[in-house]
N, C-alpha and C. Protein backbone atom coordinates (compact mmCIF):
# COMPACT_ATOMS: atom_id res chain seq x y z
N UNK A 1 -37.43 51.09 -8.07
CA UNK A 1 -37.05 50.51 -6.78
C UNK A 1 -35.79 49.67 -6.97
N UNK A 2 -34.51 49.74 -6.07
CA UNK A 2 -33.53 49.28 -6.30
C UNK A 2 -33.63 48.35 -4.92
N UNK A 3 -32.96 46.98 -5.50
CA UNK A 3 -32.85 45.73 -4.45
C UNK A 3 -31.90 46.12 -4.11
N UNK A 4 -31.30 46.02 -2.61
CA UNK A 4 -29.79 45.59 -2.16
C UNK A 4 -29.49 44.45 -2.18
N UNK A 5 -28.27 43.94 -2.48
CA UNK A 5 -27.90 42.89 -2.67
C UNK A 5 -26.77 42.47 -1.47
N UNK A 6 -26.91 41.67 -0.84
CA UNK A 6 -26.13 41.34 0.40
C UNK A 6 -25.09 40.61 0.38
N UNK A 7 -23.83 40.79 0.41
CA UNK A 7 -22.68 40.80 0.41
C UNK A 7 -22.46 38.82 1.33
N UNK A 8 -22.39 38.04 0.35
CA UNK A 8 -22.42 36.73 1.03
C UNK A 8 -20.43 35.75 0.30
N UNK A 9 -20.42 35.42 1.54
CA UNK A 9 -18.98 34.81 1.01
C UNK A 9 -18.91 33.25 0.81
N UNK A 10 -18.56 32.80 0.07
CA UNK A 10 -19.03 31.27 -0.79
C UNK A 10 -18.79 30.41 0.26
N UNK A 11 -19.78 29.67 0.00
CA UNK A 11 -20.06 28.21 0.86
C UNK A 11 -19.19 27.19 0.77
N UNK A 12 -18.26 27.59 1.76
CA UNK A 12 -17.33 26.65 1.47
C UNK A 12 -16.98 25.46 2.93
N UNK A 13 -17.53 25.93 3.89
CA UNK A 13 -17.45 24.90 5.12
C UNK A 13 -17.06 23.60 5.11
N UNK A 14 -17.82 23.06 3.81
CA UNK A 14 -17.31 21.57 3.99
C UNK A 14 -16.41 21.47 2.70
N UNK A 15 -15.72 22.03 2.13
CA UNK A 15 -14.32 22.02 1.55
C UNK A 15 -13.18 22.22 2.38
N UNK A 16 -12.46 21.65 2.64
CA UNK A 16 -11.55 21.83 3.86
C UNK A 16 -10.34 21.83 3.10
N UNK A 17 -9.58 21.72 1.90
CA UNK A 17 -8.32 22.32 1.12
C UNK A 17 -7.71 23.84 1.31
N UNK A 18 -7.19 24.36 2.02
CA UNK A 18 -6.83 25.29 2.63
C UNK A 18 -4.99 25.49 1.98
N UNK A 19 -4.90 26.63 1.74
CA UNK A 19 -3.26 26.93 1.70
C UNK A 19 -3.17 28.04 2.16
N UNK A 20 -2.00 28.14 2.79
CA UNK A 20 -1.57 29.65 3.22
C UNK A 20 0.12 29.76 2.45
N UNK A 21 0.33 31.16 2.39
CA UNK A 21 1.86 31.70 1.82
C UNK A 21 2.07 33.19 2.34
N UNK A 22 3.07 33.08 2.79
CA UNK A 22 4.06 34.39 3.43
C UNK A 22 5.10 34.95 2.51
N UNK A 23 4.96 36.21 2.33
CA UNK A 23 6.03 36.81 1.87
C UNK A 23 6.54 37.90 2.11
N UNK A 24 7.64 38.40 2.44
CA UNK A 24 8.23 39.99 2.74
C UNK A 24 8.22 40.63 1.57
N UNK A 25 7.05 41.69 1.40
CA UNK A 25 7.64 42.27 0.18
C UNK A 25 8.33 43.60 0.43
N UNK A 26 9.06 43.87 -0.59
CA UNK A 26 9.99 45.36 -0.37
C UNK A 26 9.01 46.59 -0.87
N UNK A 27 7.60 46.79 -0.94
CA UNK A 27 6.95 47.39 -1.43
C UNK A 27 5.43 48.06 -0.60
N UNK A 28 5.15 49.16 -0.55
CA UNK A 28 4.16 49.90 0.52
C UNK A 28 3.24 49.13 0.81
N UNK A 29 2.43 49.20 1.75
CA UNK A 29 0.97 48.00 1.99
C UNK A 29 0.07 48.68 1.00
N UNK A 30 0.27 49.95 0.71
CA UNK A 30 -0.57 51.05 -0.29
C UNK A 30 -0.16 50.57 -1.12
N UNK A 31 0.70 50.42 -2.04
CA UNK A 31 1.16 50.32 -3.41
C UNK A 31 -0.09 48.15 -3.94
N UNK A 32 0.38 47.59 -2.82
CA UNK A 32 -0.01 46.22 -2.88
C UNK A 32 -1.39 46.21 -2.63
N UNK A 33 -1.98 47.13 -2.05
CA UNK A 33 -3.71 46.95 -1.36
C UNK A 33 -3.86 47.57 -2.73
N UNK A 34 -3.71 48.85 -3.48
CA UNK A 34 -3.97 49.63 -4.83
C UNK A 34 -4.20 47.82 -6.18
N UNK A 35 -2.80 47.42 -6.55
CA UNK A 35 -2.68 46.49 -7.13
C UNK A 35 -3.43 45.47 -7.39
N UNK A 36 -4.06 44.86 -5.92
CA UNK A 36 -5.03 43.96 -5.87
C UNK A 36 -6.44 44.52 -5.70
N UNK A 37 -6.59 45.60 -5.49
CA UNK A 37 -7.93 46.11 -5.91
C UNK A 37 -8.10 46.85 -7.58
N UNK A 38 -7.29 47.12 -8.23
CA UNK A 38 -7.90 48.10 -9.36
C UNK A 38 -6.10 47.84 -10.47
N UNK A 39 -5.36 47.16 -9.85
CA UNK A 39 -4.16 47.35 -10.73
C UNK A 39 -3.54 45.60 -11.19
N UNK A 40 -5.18 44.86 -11.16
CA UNK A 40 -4.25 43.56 -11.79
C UNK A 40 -3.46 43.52 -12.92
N UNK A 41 -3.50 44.50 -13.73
CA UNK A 41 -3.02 44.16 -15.01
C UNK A 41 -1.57 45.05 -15.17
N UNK A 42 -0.91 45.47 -14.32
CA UNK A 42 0.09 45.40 -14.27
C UNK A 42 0.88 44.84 -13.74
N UNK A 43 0.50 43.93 -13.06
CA UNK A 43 1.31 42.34 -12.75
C UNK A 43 0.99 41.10 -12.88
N UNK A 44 -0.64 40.74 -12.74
CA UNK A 44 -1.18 39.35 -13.28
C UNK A 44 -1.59 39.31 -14.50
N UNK A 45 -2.50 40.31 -15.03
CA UNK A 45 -3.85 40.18 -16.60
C UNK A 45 -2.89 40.18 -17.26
N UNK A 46 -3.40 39.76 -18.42
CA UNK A 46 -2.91 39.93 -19.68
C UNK A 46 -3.78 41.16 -20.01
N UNK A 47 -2.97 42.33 -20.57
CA UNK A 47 -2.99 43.44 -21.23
C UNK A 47 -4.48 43.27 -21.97
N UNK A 48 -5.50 44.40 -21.64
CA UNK A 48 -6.60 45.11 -22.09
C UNK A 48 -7.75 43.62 -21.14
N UNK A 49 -7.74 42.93 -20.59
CA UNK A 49 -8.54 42.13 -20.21
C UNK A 49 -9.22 42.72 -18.76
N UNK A 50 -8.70 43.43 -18.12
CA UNK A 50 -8.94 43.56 -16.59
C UNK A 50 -10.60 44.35 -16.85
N UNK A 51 -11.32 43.82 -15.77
CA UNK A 51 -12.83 44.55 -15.60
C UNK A 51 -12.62 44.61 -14.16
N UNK A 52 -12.26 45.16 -13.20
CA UNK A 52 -12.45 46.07 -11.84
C UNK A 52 -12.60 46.63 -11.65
N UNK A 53 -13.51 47.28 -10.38
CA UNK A 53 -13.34 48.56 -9.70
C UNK A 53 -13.16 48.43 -8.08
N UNK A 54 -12.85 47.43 -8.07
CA UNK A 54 -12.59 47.46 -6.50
C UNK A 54 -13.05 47.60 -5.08
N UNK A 55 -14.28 47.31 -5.28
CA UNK A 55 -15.57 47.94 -4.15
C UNK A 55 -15.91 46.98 -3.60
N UNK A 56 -16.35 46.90 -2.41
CA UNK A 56 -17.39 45.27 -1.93
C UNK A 56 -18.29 45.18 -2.70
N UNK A 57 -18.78 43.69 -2.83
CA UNK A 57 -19.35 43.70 -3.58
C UNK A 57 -19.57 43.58 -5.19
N UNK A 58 -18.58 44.20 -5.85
CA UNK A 58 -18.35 44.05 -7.18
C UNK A 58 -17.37 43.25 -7.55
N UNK A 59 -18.24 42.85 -8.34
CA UNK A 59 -17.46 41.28 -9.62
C UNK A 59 -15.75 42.57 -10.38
N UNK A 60 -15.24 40.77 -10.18
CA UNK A 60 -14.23 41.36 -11.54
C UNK A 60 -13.84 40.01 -12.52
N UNK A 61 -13.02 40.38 -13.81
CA UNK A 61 -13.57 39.80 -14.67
C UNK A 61 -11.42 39.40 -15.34
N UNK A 62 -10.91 39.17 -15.43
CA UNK A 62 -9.48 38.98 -16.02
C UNK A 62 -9.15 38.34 -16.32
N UNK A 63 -7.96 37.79 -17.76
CA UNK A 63 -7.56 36.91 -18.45
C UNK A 63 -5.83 36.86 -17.86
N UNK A 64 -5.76 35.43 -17.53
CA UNK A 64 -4.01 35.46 -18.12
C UNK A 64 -3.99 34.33 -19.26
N UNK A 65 -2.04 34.58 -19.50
CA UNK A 65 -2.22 33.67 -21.26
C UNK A 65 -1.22 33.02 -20.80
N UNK A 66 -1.31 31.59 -20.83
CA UNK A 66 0.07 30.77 -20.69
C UNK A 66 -0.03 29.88 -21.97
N UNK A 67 1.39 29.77 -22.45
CA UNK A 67 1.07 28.56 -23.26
C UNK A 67 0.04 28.85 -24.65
N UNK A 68 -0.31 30.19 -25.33
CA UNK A 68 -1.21 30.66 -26.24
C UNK A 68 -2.61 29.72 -25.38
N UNK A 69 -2.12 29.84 -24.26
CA UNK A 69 -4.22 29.61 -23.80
C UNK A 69 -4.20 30.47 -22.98
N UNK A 70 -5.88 30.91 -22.72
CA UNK A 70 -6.20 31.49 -21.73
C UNK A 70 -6.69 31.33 -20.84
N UNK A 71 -6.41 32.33 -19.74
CA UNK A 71 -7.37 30.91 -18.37
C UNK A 71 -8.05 32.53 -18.13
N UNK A 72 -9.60 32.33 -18.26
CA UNK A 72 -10.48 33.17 -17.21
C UNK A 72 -10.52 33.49 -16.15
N UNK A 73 -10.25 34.15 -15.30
CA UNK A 73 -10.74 34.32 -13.86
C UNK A 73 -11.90 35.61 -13.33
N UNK A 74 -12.75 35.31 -12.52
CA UNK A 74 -13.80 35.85 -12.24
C UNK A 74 -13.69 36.04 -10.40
N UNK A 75 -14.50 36.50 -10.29
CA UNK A 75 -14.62 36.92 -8.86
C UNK A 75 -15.38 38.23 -7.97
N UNK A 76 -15.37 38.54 -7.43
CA UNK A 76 -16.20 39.44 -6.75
C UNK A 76 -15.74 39.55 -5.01
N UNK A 77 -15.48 40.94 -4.88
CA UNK A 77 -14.68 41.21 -3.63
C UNK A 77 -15.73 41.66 -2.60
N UNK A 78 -15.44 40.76 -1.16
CA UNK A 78 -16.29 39.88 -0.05
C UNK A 78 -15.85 41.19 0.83
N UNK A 79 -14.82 41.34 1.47
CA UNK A 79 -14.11 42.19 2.38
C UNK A 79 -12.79 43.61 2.25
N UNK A 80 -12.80 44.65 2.02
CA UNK A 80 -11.75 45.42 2.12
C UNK A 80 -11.70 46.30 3.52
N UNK A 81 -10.39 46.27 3.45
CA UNK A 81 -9.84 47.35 4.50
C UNK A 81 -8.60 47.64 4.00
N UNK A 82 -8.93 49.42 3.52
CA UNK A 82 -7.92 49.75 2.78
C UNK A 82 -6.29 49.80 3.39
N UNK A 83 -5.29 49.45 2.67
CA UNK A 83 -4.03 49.03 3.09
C UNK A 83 -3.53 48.30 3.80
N UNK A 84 -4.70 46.95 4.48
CA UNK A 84 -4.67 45.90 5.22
C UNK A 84 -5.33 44.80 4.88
N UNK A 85 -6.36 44.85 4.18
CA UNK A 85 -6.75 43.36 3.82
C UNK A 85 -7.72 43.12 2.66
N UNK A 86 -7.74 42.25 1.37
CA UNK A 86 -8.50 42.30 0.81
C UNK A 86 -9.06 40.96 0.72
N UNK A 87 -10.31 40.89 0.93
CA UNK A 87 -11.20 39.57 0.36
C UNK A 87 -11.95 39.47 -0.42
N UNK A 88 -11.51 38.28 -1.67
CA UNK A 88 -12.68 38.42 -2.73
C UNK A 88 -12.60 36.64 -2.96
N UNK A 89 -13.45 36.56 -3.96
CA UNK A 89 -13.60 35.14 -4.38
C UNK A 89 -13.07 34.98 -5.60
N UNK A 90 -12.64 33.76 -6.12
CA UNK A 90 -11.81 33.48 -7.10
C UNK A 90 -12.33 32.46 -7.72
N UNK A 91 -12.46 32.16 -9.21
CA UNK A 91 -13.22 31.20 -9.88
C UNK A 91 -12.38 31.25 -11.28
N UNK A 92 -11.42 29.77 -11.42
CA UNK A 92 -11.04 29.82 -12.68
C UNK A 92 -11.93 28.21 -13.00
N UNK A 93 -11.51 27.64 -14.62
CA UNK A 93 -11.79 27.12 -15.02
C UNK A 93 -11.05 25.72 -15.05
N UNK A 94 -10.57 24.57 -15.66
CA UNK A 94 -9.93 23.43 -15.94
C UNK A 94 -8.51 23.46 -15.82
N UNK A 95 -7.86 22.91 -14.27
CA UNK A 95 -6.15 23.32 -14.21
C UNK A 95 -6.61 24.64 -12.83
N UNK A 96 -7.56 25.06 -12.92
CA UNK A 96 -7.70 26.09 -11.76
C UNK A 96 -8.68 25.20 -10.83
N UNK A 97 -9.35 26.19 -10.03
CA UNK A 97 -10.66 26.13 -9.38
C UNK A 97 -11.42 24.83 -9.64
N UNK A 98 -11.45 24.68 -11.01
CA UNK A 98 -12.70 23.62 -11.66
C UNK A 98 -13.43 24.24 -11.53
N UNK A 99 -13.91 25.50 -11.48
CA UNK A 99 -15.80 26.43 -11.56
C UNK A 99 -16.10 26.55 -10.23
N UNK A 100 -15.23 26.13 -9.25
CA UNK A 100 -15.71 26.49 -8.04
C UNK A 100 -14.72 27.72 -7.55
N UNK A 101 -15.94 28.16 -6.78
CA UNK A 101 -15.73 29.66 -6.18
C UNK A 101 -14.93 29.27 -4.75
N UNK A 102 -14.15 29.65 -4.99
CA UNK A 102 -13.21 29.31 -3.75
C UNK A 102 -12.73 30.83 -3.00
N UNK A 103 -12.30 31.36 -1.83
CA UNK A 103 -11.88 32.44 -1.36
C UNK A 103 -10.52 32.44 -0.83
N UNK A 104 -9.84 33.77 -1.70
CA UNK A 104 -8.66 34.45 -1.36
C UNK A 104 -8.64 35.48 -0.48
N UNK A 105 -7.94 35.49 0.71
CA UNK A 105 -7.51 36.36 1.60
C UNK A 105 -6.27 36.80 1.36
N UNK A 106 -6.24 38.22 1.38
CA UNK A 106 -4.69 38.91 1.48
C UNK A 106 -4.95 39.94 2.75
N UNK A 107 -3.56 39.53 3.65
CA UNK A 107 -3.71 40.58 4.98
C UNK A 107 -2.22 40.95 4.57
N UNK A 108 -2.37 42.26 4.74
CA UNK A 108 -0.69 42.97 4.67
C UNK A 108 -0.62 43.56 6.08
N UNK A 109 0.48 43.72 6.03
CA UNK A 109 1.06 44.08 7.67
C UNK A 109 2.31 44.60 7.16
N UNK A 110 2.08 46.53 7.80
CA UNK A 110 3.38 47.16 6.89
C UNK A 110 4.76 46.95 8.25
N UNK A 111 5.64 46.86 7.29
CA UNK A 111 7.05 46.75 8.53
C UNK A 111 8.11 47.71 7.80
N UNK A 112 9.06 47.49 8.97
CA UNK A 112 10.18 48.92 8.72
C UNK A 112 10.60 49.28 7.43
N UNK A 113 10.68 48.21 6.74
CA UNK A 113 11.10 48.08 5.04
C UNK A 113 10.17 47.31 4.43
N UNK A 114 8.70 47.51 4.08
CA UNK A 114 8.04 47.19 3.28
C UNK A 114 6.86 46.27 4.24
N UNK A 115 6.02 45.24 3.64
CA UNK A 115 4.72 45.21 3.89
C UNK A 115 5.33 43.23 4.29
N UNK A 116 4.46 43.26 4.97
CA UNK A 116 4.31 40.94 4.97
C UNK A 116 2.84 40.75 4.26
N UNK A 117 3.12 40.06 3.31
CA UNK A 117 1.61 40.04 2.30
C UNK A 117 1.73 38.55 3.16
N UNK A 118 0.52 37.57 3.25
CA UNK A 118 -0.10 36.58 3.87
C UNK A 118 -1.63 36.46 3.30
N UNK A 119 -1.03 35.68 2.05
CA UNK A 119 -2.20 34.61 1.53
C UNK A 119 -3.02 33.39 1.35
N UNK A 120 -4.18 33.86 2.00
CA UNK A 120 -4.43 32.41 2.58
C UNK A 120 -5.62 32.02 1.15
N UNK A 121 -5.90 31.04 0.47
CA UNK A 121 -6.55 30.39 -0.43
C UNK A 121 -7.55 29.36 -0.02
N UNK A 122 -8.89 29.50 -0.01
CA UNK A 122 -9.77 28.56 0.85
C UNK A 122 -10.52 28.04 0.24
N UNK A 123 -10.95 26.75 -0.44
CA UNK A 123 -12.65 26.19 -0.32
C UNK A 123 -12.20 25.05 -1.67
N UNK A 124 -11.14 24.68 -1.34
CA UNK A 124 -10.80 24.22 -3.15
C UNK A 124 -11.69 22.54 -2.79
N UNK A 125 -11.80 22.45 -3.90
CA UNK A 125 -12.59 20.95 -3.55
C UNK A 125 -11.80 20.05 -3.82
N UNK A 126 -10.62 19.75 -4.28
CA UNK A 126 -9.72 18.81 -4.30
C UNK A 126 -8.38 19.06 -4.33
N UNK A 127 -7.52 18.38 -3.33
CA UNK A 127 -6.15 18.42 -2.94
C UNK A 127 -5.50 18.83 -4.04
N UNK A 128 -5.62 18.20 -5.45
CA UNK A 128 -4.63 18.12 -6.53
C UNK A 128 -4.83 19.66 -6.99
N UNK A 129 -6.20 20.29 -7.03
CA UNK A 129 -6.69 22.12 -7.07
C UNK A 129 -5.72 22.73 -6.02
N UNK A 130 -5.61 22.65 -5.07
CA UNK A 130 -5.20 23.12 -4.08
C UNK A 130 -3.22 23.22 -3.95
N UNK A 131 -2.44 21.93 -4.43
CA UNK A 131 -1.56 21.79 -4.61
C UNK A 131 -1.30 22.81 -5.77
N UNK A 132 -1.74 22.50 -6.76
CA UNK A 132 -1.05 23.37 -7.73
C UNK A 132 -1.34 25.11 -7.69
N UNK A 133 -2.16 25.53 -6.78
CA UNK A 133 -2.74 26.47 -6.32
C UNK A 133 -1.01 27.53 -5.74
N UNK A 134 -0.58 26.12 -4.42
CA UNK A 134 0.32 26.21 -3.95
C UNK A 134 1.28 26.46 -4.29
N UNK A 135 1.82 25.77 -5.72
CA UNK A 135 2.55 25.87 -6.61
C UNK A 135 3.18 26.77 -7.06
N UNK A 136 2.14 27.67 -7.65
CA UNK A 136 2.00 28.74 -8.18
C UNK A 136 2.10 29.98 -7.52
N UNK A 137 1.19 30.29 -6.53
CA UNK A 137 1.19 31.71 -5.61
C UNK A 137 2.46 32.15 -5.35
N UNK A 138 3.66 31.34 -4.48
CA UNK A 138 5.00 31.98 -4.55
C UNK A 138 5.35 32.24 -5.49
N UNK A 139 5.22 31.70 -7.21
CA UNK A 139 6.08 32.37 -8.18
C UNK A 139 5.04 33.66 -8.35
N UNK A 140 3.66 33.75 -8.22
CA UNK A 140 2.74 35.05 -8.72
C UNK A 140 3.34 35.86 -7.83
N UNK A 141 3.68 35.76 -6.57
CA UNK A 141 3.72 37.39 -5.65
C UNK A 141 5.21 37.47 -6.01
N UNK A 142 5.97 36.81 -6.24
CA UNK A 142 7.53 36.79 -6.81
C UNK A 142 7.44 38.03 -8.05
N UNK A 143 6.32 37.28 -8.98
CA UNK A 143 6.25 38.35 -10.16
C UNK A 143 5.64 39.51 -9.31
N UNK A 144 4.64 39.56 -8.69
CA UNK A 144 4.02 40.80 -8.37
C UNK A 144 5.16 41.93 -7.95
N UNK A 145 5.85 41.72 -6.66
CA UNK A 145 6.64 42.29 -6.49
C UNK A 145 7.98 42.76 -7.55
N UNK A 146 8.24 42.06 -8.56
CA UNK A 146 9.27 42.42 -10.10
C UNK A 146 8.37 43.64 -10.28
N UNK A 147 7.27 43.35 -10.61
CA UNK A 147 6.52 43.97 -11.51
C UNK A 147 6.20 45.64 -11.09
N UNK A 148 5.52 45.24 -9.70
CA UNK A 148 5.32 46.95 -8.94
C UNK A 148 6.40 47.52 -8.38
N UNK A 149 7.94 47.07 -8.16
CA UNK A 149 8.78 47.75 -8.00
C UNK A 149 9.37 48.29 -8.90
N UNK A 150 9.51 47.82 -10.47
CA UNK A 150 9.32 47.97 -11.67
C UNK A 150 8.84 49.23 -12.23
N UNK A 151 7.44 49.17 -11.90
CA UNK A 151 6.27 50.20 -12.31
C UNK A 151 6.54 51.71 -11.41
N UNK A 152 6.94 51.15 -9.48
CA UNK A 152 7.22 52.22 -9.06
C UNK A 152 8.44 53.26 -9.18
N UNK A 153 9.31 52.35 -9.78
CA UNK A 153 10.86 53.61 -10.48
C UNK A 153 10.12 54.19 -11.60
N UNK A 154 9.23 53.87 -12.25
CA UNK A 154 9.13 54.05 -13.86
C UNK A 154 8.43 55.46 -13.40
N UNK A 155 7.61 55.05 -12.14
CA UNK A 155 6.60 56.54 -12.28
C UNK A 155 7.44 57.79 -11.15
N UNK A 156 8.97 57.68 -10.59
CA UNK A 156 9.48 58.35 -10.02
C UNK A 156 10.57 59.49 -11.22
């Protein structure tokens, strides 16, 4: 007998640390919806770490390395709609999250020359999490986009 397991998105109501970030990227809403479901590790992981498959419902598991450290990240994806929106939860460790499960939204919206990625970051439990959160996301989709426009000449 197999349990279903019901698809619940983290309790975050009374965390109210919220960020949002806009960006035009020059790259398909397909190429970016692919990436963030099943292709972190050609723009965020560090090489051989990625555990995804991209489904509701299923955990994923990835390392990045700054600084010869590593920061864990974990998570498990809440909402997809392929080439428009992905929702999953995000959980790093000390300098991240702090162990709390906080939720990432990505909505793409394709336009005449490429996609508007719009990331919104929700449930952080403290401003100073949340700031550096902020910090960071414009230089990550900065790299993202190097990286998959990069990858997409390589495979033309």
């Amino acid at each position: 007998m197999t349990r279903k397991t019901s698809i619940r998105p983290p309790d975050i109501p009374s965390r109210s640390f919220t960020l949002t970030t806009e960006r035009l990227m020059l790259i398909s809403a397909q190429r970016i919806y692919r990436a963030w479901t099943k292709e972190f590790d050609i723009w965020f992981a560090a090489p051989g770490t990625l555990m995804m498959e991209g489904e509701v419902n299923t955990p994923f598991f990835f390392e990045t390395r700054f600084e010869n450290q590593r920061h864990p990240h974990y998570g498990r994806f809440v909402r997809l709609r392929r080439n428009r929106l992905v929702e999953m939860t995000w959980v790093t460790g000390e300098g991240g999250t702090g162990g709390a499960e906080t939720l990432l939204t990505v909505e793409l919206a394709p336009r005449e020359k490429g996609t508007m990625l719009r990331l919104t970051h929700a449930g952080f439990t403290s401003e100073e999490s949340m700031k550096r959160h902020e910090a960071a996301w414009p230089t990550v989709l900065e790299q993202m986009e190097k990286r998959l426009s990069g990858s997409q000449r390589a495979k033309r």
